[in-house]
N, C-alpha and C. Protein backbone atom coordinates (compact mmCIF):
# COMPACT_ATOMS: atom_id res chain seq x y z
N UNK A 1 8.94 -8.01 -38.06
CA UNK A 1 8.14 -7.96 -36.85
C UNK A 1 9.01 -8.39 -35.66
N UNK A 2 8.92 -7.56 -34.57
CA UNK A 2 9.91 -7.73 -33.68
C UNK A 2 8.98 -8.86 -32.17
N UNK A 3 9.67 -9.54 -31.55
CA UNK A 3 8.99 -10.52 -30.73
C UNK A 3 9.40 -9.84 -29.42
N UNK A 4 10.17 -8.08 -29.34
CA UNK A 4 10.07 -7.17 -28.10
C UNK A 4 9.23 -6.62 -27.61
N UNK A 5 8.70 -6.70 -26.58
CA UNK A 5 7.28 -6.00 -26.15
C UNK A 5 7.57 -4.83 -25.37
N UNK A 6 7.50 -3.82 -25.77
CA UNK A 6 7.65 -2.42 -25.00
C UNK A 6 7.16 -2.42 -23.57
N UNK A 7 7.65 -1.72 -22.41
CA UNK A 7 7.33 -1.69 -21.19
C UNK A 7 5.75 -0.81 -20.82
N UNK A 8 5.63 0.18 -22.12
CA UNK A 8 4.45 0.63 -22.14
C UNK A 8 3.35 -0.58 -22.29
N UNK A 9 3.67 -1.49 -23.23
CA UNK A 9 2.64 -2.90 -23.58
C UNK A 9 2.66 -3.09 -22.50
N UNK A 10 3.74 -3.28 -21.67
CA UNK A 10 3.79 -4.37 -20.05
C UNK A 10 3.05 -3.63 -19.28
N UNK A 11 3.12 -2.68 -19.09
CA UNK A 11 2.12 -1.81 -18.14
C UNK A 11 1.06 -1.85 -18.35
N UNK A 12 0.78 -1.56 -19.96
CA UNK A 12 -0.73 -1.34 -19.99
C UNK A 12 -1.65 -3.21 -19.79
N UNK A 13 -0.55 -4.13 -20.24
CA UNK A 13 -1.31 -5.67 -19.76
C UNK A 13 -1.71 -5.50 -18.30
N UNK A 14 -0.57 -4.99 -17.39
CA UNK A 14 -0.65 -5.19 -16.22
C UNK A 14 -1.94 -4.47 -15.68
N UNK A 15 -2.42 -3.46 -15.74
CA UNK A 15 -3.34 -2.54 -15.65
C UNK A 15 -4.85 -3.63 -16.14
N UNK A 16 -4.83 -3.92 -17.25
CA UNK A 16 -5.71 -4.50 -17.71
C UNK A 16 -6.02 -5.51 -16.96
N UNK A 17 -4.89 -6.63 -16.52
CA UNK A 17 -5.31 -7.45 -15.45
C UNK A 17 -6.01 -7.18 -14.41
N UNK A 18 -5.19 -6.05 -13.98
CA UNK A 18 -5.87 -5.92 -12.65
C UNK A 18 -7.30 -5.53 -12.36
N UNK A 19 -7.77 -4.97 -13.75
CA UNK A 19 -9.11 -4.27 -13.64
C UNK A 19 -9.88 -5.20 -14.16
N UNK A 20 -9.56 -6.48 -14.86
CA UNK A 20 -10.35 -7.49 -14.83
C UNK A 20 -10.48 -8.00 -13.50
N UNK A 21 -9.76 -7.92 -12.32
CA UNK A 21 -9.37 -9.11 -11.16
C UNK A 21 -10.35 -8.44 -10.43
N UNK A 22 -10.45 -6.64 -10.45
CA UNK A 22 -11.36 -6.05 -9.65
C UNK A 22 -13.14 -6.49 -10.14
N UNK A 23 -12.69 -6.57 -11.47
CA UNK A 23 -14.27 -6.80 -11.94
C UNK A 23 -14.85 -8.13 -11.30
N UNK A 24 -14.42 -9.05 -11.83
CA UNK A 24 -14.21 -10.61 -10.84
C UNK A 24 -14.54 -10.41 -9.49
N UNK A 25 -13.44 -9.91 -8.88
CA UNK A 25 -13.83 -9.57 -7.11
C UNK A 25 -15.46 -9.17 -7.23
N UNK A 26 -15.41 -7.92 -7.36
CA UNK A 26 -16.44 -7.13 -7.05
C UNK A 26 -17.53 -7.91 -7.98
N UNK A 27 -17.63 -8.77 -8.22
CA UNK A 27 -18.91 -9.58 -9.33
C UNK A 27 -20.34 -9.75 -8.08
N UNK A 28 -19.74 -10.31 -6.87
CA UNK A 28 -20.27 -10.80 -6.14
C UNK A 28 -20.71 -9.71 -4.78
N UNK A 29 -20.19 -8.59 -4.80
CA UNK A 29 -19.81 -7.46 -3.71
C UNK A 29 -21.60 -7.24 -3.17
N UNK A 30 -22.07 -7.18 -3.90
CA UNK A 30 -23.76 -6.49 -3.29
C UNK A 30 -24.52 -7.62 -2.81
N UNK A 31 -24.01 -8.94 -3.63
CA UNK A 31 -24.82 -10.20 -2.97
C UNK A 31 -24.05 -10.38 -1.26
N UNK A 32 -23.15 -10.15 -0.97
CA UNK A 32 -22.78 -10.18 0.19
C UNK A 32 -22.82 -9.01 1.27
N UNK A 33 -23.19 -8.12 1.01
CA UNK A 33 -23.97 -6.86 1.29
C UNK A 33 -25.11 -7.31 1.38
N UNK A 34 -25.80 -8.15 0.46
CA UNK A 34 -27.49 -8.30 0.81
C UNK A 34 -27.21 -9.45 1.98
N UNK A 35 -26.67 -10.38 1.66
CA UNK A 35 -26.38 -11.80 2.73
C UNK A 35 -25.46 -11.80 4.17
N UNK A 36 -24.95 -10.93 3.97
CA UNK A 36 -24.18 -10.59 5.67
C UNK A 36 -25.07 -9.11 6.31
N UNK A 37 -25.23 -9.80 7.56
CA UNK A 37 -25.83 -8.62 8.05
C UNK A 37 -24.86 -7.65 8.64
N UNK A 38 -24.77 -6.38 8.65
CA UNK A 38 -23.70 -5.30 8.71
C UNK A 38 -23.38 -5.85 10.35
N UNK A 39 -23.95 -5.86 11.13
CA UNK A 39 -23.08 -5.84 12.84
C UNK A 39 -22.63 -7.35 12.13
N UNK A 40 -22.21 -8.02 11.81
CA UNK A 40 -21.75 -9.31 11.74
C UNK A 40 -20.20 -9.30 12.36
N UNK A 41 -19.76 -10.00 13.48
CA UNK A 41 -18.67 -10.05 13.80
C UNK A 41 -17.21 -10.08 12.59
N UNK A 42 -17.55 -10.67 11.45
CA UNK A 42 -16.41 -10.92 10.60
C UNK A 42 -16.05 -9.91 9.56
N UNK A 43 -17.42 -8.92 9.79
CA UNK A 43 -17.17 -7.50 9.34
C UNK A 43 -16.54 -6.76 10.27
N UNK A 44 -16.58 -6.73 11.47
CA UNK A 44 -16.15 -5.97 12.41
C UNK A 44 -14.72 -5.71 12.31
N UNK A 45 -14.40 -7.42 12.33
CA UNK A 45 -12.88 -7.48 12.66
C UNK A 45 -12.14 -7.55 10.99
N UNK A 46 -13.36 -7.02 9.85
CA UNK A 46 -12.11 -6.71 8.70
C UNK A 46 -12.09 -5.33 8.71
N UNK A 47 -12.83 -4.48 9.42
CA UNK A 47 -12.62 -2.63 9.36
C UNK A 47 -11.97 -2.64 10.80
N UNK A 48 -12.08 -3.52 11.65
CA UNK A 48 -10.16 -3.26 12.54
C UNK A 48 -8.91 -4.11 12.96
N UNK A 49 -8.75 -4.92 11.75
CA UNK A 49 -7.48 -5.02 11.47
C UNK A 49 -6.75 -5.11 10.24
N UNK A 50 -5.81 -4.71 10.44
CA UNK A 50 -5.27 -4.61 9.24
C UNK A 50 -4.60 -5.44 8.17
N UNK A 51 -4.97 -6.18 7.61
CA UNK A 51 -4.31 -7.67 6.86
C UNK A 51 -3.41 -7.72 5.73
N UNK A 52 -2.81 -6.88 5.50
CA UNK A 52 -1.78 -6.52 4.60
C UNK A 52 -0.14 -7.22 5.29
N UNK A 53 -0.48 -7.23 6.35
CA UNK A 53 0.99 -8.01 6.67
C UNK A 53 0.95 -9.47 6.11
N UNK A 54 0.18 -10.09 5.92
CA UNK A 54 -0.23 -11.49 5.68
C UNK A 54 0.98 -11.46 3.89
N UNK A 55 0.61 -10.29 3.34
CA UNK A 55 1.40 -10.78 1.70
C UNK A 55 3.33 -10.79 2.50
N UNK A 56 3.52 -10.18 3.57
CA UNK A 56 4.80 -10.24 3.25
C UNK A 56 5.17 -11.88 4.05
N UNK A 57 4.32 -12.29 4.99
CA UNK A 57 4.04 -13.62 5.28
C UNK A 57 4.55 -14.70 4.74
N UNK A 58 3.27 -14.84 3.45
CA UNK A 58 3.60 -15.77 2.85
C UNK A 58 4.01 -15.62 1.25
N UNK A 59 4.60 -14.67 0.84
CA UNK A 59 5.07 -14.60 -0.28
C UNK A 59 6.38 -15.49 -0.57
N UNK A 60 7.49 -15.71 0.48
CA UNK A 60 7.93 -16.78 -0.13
C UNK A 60 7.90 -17.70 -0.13
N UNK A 61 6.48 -18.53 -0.20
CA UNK A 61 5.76 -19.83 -0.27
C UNK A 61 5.68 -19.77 -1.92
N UNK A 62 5.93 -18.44 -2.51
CA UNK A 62 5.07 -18.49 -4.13
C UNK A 62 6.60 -18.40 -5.01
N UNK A 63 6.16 -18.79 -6.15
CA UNK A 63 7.13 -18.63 -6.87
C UNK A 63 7.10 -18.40 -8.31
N UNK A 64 7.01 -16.88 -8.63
CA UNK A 64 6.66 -16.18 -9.69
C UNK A 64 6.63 -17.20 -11.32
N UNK A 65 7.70 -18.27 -11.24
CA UNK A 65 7.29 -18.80 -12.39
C UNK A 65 7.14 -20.50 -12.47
N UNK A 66 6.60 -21.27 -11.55
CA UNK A 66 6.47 -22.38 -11.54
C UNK A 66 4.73 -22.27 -10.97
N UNK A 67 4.03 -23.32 -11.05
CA UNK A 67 2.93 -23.63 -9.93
C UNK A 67 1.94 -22.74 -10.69
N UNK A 68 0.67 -23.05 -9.69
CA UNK A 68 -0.20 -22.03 -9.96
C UNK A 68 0.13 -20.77 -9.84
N UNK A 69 -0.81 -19.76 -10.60
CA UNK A 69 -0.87 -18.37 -9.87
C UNK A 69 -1.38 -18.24 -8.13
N UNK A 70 -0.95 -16.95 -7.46
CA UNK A 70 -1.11 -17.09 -6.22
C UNK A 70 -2.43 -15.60 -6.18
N UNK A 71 -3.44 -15.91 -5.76
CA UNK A 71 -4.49 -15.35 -5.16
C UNK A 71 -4.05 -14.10 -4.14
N UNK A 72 -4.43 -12.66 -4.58
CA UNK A 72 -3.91 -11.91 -3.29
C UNK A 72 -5.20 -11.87 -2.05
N UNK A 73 -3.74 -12.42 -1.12
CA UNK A 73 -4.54 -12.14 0.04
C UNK A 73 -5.53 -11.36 0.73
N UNK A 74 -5.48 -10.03 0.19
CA UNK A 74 -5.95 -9.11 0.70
C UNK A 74 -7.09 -9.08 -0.23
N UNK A 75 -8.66 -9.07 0.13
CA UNK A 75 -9.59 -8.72 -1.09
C UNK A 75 -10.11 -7.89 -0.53
């Protein structure tokens, strides 16, 4: 038995994570749909701007193998 994990395994973990992380996210998605009212200012300003610059920000605050895991910014 070999202790090498094929890059296909690595992909398909990675995949799997992520569609747990979406499930997680989105657990809560309609309760905040029912609890924010749509004109709400903090909706406004997440459909016009764009917050994706924020990961190149602070990514080297993180450090892939010490510490906690790091939360993506962007949900």
């Amino acid at each position: 038995m070999s202790n090498i994990i094929s890059i296909e395994k690595i992909k398909e973990r990675l995949i799997m994570l992520k569609r747990q992380q979406e499930m997680m996210i989105s657990k809560y998605a309609d309760l905040y749909d029912i609890l924010i009212q749509k004109d709400h200012i903090l909706r406004k300003i997440k459909e016009l701007v764009d917050f994706s610059f924020v990961i190149e920000e602070v990514e080297k605050n993180y450090n892939l193998t010490h510490g906690r895991g790091a939360k993506d910014p962007i949900r």
